[in-house]
Protein backbone atom coordinates (compact mmCIF):
# COMPACT_ATOMS: atom_id res chain seq x y z
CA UNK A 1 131.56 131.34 222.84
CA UNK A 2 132.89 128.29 221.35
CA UNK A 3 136.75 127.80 220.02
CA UNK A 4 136.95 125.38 217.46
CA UNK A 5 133.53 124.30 217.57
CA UNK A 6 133.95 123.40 221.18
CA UNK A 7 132.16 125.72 224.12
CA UNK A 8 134.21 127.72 225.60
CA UNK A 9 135.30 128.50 229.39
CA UNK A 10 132.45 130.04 230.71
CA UNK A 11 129.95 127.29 228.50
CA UNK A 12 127.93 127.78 225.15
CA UNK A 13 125.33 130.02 226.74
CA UNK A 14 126.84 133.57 226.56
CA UNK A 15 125.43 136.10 225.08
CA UNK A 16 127.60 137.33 221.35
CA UNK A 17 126.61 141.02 221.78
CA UNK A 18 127.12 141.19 225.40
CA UNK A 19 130.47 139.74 224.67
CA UNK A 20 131.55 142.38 221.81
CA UNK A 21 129.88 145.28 224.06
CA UNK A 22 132.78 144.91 226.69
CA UNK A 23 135.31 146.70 225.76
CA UNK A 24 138.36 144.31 228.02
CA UNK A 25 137.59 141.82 224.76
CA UNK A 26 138.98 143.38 222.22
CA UNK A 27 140.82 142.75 220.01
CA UNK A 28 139.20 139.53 218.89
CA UNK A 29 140.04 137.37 216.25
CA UNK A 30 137.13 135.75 214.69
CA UNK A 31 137.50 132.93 212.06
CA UNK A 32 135.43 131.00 210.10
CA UNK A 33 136.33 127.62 208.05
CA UNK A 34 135.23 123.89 207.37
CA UNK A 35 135.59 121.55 209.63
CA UNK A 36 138.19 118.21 209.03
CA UNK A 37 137.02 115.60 206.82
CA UNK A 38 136.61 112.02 208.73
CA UNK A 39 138.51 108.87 206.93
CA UNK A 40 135.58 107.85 205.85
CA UNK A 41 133.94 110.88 204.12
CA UNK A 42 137.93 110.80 202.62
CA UNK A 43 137.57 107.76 201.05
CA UNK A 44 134.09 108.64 199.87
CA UNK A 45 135.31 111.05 197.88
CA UNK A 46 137.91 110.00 196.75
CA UNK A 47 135.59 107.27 195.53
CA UNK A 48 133.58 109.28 193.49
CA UNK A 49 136.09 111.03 191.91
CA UNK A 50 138.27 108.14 190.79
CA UNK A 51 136.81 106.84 187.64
């Protein structure tokens, strides 16, 4: 299971539905969004839109 996009503390290998099938799990909270622009891709577009 990962949090944050990083594996978490038992590593990237476990199993999703053996996860959700134990029932000492729940509740979980489960969210899903972009991840954080670099400077770079900033300025990029920014770039592209300025004109």
């Amino acid at each position: 299971m990962g949090l944050r996009g990083r594996p978490g503390p038992e590593g990237p290998s476990r199993d999703v539905l053996e996860f959700l099938s134990n029932p000492a799990n729940y509740p979980v909270s489960i969210r899903f969004g972009r991840h954080r622009l670099s400077s770079n891709e900033k300025l990029m577009l920014a770039s592209m839109f300025h004109s």
